[in-house]
N, C-alpha and C. Protein backbone atom coordinates (compact mmCIF):
# COMPACT_ATOMS: atom_id res chain seq x y z
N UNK A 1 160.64 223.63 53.93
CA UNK A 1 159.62 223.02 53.10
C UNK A 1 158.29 223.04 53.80
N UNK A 2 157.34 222.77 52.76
CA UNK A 2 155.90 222.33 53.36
C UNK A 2 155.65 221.35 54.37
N UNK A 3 154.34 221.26 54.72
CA UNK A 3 154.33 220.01 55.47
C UNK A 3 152.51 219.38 54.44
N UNK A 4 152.80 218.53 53.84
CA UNK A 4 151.58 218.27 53.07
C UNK A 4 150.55 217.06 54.12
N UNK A 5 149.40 217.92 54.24
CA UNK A 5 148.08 216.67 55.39
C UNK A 5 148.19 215.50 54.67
N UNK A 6 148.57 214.47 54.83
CA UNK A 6 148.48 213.05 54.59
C UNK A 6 147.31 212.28 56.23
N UNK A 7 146.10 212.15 55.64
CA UNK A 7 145.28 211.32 56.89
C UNK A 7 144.70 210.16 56.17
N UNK A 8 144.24 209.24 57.14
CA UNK A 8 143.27 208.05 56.98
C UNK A 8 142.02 208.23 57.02
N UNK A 9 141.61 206.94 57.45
CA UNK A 9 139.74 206.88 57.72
C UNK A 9 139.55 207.36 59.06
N UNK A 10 140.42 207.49 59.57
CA UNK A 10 139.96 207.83 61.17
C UNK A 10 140.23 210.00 61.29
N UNK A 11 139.97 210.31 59.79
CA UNK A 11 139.44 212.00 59.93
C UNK A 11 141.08 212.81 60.27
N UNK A 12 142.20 211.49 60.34
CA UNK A 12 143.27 212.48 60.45
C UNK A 12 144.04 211.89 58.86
N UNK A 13 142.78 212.52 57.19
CA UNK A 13 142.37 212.70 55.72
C UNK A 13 143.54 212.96 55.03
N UNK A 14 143.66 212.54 53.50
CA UNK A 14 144.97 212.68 52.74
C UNK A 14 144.39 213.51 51.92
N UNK A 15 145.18 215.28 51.83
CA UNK A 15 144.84 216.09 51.24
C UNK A 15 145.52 215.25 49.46
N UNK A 16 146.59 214.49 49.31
CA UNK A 16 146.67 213.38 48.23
C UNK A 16 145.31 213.43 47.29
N UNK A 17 144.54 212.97 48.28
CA UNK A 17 143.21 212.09 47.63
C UNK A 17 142.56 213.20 47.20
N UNK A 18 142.24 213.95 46.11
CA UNK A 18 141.46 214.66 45.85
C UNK A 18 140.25 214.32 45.49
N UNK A 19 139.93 213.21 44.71
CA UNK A 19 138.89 212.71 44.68
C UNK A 19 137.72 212.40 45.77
N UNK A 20 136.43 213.36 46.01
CA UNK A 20 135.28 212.91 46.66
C UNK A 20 134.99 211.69 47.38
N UNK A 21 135.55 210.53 46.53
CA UNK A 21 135.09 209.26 46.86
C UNK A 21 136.43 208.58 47.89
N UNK A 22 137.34 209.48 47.19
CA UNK A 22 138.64 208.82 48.06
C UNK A 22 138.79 209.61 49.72
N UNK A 23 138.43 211.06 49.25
CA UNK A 23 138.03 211.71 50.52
C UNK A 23 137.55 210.43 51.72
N UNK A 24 136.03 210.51 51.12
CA UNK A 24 134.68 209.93 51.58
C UNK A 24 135.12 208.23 52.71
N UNK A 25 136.22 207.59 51.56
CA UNK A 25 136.29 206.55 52.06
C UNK A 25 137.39 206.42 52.99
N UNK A 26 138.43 207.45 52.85
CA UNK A 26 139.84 207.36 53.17
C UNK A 26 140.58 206.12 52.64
N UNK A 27 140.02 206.16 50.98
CA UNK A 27 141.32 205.16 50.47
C UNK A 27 141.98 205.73 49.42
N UNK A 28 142.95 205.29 48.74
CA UNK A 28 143.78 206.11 47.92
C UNK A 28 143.21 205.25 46.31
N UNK A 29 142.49 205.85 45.52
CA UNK A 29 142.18 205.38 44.29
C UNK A 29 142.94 205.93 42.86
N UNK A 30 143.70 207.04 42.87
CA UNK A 30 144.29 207.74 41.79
C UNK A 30 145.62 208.09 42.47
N UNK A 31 146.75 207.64 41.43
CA UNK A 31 147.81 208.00 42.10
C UNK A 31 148.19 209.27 42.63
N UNK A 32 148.93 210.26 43.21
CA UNK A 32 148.49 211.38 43.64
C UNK A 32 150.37 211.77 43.93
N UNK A 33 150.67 212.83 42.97
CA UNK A 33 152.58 213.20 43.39
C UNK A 33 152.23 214.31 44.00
N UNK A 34 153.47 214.36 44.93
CA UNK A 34 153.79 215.46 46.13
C UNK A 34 154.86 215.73 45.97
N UNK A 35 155.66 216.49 46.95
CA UNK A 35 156.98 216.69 47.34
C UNK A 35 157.47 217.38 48.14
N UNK A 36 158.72 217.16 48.81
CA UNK A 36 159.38 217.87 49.86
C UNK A 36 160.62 217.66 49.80
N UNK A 37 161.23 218.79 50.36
CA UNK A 37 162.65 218.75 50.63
C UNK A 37 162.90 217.75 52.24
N UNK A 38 164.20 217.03 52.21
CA UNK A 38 165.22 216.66 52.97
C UNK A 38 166.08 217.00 53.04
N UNK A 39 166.50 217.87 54.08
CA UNK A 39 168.20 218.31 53.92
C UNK A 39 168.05 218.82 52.66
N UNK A 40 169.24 218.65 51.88
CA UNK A 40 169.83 219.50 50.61
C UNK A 40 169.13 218.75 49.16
N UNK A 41 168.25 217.66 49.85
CA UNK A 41 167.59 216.90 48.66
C UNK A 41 165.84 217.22 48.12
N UNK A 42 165.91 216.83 47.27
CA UNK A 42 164.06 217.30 47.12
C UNK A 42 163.41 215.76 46.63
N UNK A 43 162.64 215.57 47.27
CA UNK A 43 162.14 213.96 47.21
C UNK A 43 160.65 214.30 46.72
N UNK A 44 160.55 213.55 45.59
CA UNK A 44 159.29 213.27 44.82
C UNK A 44 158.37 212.30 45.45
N UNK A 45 156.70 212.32 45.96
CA UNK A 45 156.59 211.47 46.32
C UNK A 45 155.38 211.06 45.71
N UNK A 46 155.19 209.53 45.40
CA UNK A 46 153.74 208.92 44.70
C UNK A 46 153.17 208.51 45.37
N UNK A 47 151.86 208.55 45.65
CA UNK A 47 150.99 208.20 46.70
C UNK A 47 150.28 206.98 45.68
N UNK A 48 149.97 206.06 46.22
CA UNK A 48 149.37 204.84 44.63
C UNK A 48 148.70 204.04 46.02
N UNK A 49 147.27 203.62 45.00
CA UNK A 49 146.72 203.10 45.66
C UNK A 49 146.70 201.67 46.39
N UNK A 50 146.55 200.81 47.32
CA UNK A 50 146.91 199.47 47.81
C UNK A 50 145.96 198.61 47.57
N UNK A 51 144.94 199.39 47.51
CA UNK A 51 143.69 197.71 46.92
C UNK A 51 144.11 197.36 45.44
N UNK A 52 143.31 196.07 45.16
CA UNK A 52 143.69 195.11 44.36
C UNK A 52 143.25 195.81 42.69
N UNK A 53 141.95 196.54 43.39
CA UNK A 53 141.32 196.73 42.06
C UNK A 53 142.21 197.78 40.96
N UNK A 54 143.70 198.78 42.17
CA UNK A 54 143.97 199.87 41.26
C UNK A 54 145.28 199.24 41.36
N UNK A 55 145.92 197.99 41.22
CA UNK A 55 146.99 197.62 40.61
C UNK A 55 147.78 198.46 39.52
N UNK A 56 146.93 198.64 38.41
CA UNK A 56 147.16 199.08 37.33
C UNK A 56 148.03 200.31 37.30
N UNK A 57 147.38 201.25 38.59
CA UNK A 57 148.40 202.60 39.16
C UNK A 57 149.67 202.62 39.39
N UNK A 58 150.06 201.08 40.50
CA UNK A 58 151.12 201.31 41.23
C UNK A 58 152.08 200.67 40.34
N UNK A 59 151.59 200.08 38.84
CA UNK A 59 152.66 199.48 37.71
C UNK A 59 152.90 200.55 37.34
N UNK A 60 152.53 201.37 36.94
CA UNK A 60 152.62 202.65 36.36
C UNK A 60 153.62 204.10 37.28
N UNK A 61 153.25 204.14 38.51
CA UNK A 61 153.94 204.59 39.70
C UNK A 61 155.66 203.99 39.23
N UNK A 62 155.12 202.78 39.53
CA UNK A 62 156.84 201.97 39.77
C UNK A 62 157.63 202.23 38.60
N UNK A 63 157.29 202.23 37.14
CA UNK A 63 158.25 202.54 36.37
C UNK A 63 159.21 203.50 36.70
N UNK A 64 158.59 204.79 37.13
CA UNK A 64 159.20 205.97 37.39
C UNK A 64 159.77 206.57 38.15
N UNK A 65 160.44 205.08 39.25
CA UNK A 65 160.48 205.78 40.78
C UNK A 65 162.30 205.38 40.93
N UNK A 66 162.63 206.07 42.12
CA UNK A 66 164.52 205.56 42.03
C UNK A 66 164.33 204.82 43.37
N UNK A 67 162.83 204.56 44.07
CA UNK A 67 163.08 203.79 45.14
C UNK A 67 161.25 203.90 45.60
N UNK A 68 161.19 203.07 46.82
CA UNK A 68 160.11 202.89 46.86
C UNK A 68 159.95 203.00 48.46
N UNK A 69 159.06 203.28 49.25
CA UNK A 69 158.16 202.82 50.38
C UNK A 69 156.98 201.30 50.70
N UNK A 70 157.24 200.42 50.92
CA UNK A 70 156.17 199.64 51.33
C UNK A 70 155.63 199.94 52.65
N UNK A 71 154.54 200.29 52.61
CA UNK A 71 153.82 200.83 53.94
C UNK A 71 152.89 199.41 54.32
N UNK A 72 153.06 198.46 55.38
CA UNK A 72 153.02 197.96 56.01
C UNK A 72 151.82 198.20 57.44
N UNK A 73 150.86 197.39 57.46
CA UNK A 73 149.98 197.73 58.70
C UNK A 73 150.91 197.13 60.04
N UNK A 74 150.82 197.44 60.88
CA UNK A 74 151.58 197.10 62.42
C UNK A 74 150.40 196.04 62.75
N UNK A 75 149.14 196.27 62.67
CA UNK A 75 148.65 195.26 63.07
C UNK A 75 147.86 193.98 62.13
N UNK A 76 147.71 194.43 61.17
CA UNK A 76 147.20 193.23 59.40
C UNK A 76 148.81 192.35 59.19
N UNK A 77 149.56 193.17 59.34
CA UNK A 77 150.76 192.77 58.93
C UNK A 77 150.88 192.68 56.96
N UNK A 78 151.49 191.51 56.75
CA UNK A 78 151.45 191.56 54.97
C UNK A 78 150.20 190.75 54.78
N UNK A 79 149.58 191.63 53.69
CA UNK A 79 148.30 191.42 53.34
C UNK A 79 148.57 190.86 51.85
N UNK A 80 147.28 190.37 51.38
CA UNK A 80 147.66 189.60 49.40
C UNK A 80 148.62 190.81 48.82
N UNK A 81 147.61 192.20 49.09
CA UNK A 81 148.02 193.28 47.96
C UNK A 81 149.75 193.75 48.29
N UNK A 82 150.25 193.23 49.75
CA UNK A 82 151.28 193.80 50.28
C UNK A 82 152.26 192.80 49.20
N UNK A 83 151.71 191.85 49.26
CA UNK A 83 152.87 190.61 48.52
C UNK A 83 152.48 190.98 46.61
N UNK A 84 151.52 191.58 46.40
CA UNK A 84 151.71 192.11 45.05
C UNK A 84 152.05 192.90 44.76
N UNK A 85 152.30 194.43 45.57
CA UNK A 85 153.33 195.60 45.37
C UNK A 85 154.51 194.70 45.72
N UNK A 86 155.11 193.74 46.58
CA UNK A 86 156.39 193.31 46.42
C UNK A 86 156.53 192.94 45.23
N UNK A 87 155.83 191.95 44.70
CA UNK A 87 156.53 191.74 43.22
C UNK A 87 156.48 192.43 41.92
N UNK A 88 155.71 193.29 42.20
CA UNK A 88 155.67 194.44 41.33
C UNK A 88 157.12 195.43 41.16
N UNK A 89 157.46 195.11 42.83
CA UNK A 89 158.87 196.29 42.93
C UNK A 89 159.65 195.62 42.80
N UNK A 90 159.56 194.46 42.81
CA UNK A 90 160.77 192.99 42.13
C UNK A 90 161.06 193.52 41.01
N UNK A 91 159.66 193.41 40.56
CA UNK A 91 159.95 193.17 38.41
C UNK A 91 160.13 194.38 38.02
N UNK A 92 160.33 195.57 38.86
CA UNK A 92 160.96 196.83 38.36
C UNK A 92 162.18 197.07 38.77
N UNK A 93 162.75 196.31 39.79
CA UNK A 93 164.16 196.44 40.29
C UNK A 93 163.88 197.78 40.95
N UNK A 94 162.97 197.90 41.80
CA UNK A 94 162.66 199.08 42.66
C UNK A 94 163.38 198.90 43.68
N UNK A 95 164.34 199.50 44.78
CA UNK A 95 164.97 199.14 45.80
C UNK A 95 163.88 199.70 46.85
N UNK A 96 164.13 199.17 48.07
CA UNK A 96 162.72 199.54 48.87
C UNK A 96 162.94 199.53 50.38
N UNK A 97 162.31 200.32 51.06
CA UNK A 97 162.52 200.56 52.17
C UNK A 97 160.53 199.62 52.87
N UNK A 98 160.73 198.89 54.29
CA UNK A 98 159.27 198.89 54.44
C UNK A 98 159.13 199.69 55.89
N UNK A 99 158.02 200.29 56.05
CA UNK A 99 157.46 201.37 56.73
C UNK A 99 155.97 200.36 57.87
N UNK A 100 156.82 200.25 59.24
CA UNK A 100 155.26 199.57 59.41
C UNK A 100 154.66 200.85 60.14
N UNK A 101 153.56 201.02 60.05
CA UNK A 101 152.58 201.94 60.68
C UNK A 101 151.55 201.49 61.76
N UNK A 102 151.00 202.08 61.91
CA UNK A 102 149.44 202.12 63.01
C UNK A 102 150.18 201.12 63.89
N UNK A 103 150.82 201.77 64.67
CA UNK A 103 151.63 201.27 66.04
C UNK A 103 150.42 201.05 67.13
N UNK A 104 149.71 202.83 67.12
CA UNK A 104 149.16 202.98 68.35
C UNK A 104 148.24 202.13 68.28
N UNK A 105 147.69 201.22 67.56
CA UNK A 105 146.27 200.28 67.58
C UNK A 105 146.52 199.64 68.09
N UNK A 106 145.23 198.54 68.04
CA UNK A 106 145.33 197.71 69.46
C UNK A 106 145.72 196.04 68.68
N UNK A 107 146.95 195.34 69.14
CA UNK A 107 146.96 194.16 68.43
C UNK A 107 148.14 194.72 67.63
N UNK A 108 148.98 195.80 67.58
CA UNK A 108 150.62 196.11 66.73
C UNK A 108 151.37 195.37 67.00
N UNK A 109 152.35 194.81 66.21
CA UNK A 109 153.16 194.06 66.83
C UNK A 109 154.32 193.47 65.49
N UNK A 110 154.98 194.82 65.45
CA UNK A 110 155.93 195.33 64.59
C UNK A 110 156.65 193.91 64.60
N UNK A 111 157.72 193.00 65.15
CA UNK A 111 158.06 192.23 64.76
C UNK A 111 157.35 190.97 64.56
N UNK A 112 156.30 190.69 64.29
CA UNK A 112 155.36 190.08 63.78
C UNK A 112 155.33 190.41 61.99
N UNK A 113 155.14 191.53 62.11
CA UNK A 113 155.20 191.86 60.67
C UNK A 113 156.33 192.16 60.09
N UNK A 114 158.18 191.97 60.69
CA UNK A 114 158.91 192.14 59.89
C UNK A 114 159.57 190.71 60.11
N UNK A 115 158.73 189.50 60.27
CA UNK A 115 158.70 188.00 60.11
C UNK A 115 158.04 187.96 59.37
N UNK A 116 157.00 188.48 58.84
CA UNK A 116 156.04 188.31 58.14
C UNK A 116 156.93 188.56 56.57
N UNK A 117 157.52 189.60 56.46
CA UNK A 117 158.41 190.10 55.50
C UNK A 117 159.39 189.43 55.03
N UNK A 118 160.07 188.61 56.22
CA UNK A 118 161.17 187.69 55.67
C UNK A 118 160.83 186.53 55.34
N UNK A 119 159.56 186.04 55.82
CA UNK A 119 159.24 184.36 55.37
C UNK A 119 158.26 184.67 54.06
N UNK A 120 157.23 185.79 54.08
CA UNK A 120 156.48 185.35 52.97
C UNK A 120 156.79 186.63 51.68
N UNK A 121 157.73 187.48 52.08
CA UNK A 121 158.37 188.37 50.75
C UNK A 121 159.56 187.44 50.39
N UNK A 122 160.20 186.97 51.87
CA UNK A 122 161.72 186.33 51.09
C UNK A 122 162.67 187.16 50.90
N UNK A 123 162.42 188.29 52.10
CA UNK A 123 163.19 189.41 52.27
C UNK A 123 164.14 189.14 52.63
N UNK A 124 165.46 189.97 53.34
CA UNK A 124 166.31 190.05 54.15
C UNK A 124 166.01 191.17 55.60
N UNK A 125 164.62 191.16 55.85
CA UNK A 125 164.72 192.24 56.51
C UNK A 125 165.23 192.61 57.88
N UNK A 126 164.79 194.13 58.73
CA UNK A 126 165.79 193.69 59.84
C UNK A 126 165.00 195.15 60.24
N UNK A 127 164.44 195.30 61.60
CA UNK A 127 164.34 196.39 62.16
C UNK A 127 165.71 197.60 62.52
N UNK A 128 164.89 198.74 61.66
CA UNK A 128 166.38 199.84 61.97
C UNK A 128 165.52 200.93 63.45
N UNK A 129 164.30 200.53 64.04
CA UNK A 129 163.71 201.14 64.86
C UNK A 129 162.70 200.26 65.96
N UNK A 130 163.01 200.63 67.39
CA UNK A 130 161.96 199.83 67.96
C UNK A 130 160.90 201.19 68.81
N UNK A 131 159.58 200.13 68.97
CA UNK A 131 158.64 201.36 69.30
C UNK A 131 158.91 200.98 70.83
N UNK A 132 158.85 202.71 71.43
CA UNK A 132 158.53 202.59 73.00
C UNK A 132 157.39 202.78 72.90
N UNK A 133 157.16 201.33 73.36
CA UNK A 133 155.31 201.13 74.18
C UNK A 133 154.47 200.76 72.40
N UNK A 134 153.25 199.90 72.63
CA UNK A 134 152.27 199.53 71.66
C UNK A 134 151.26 200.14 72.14
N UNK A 135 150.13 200.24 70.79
CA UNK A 135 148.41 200.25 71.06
C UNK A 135 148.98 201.82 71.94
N UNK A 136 147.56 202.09 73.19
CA UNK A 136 147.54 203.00 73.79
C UNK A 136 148.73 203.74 74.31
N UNK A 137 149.90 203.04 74.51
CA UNK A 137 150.99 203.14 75.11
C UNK A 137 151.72 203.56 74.19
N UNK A 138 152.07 203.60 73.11
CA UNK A 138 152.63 204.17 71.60
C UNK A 138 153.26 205.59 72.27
N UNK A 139 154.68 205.33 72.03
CA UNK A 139 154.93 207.00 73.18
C UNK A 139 156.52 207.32 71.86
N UNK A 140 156.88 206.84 70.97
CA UNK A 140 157.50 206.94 70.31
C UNK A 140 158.57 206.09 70.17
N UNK A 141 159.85 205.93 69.14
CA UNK A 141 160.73 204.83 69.38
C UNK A 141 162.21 205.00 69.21
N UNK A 142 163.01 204.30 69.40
CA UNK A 142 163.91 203.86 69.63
C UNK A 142 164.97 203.63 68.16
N UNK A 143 165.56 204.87 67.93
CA UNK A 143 166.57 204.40 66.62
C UNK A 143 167.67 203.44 67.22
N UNK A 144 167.54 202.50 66.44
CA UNK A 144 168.88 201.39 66.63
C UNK A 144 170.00 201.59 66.00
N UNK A 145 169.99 202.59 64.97
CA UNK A 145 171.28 203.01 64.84
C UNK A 145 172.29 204.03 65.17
N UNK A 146 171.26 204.62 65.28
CA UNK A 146 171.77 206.56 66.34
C UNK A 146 172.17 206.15 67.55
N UNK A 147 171.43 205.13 68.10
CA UNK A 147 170.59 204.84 69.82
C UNK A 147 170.26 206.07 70.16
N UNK A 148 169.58 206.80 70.08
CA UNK A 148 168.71 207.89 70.53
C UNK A 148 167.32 207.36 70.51
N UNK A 149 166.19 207.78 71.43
CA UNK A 149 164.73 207.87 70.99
C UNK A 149 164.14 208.96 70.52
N UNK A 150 163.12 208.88 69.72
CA UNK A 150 162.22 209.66 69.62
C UNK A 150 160.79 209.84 69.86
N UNK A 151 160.32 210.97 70.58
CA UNK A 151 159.51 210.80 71.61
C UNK A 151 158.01 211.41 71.05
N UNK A 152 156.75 211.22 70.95
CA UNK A 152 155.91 212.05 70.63
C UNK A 152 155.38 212.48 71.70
N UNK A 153 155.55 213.54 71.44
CA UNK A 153 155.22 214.44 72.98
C UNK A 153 153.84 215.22 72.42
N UNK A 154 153.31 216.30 73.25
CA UNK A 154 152.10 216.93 72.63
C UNK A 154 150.40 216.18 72.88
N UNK A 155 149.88 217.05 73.51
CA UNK A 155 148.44 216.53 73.10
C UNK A 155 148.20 215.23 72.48
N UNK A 156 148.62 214.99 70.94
CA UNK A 156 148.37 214.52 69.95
C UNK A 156 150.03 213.70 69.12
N UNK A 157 150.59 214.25 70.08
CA UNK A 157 152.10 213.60 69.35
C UNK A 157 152.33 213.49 68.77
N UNK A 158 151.91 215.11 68.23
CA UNK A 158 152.97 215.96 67.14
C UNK A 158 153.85 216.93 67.46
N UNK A 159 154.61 216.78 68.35
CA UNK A 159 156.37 217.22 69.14
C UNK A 159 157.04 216.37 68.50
N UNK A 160 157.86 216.16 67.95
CA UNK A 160 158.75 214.75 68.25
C UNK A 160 159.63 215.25 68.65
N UNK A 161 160.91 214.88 69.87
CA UNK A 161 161.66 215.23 70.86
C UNK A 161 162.82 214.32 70.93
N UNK A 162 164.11 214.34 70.62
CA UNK A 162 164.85 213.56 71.02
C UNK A 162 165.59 213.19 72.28
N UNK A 163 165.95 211.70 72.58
CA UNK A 163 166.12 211.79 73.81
C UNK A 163 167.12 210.85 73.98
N UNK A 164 167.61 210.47 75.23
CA UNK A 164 168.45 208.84 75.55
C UNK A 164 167.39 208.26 75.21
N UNK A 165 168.22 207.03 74.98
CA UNK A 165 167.12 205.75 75.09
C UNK A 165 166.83 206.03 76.70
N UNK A 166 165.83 204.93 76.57
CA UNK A 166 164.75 204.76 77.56
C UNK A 166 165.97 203.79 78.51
N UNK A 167 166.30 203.72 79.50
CA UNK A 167 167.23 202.93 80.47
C UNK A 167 166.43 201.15 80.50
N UNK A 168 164.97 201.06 80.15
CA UNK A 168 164.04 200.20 80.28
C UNK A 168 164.96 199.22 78.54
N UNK A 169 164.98 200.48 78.20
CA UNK A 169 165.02 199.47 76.72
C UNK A 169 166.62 199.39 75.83
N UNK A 170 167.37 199.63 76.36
CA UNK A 170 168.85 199.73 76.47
C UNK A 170 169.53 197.93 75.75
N UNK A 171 168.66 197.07 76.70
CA UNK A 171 169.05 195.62 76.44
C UNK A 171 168.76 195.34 75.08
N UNK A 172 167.50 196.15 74.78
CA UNK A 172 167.05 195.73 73.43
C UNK A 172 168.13 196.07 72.31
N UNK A 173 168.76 197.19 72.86
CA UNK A 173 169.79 197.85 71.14
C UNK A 173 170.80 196.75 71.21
N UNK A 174 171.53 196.96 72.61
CA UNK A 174 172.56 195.44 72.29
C UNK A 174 172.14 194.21 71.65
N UNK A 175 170.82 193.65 71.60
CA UNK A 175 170.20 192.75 71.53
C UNK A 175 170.19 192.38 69.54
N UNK A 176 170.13 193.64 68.92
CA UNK A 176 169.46 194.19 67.81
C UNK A 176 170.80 193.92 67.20
């Protein structure tokens, strides 16, 4: 399969956003479908916007979906709009996976935000991954269910490399 540019405001841009303004700002204003294969599967994907003002998209998104992504900041944690795509994917019976991101920033702090998930979504949630290293230190993480890591290697840490866990972080899987 392809590999489709999905970037932010920080110039690493979501070819998604076709729109000028969404370019311009790096936000997602028009919903935007993609796709790629997994293994033997082909996964449809909706890109829908997270501010408040394009609600209207991600009702529209959700009718049509067999599952969902909540993408999650590592360091905002759940925001108003995060707790209104939750109930949006409530009242569609969307099943859902959440995705926290922007590890490498400064102030991440992944289980912060999957507390954040269980007290103010009313989730059940539960980390299936821990990151080796935060902020600058962001060096890749730790599947808790494989126990393998995965490593971003490269300039830019786009290698990803599998490995043992880290001997440092071993206590943590038992822990998990």
């Amino acid at each position: 399969g392809s590999i489709h540019d999905v970037r932010g405001k920080d110039g690493v841009g979501a070819k998604m956003d076709s729109m000028d303004l969404e370019r311009e700002k790096g936000i997602t204003i028009q919903s935007a479908a993609t796709h790629c294969e997994w293994g033997e599967h082909h996964v449809n994907i909706i890109d829908t916007p997270g501010h408040v003002d394009f609600t209207i998209e991600v009702e529209r998104a959700l009718r049509v979906l067999d599952g969902g992504v909540l993408v999650l900041c590592g360091v905002s944690g759940v925001q108003s709009q995060s707790l209104t795509v939750d109930r949006q994917m409530k009242r569609y019976d969307v099943p859902r996976v959440a995705f926290v991101n922007k590890l490498d920033r400064q102030g991440a702090d992944p289980d912060r935000v999957v507390g954040q998930v269980r007290e103010q979504m009313g989730l059940n949630a539960c980390a299936v991954q821990a990151p080796i290293g935060l902020s600058e230190d962001h060096a890749g993480v730790v599947d808790l269910v494989k126990r393998v890591s995965y490593n971003f290697d490269g300039d830019r840490g786009e290698t990803v490399t599998e490995r043992p866990v880290p001997a440092s972080m071993e206590g943590l899987i038992e822990d998990q």
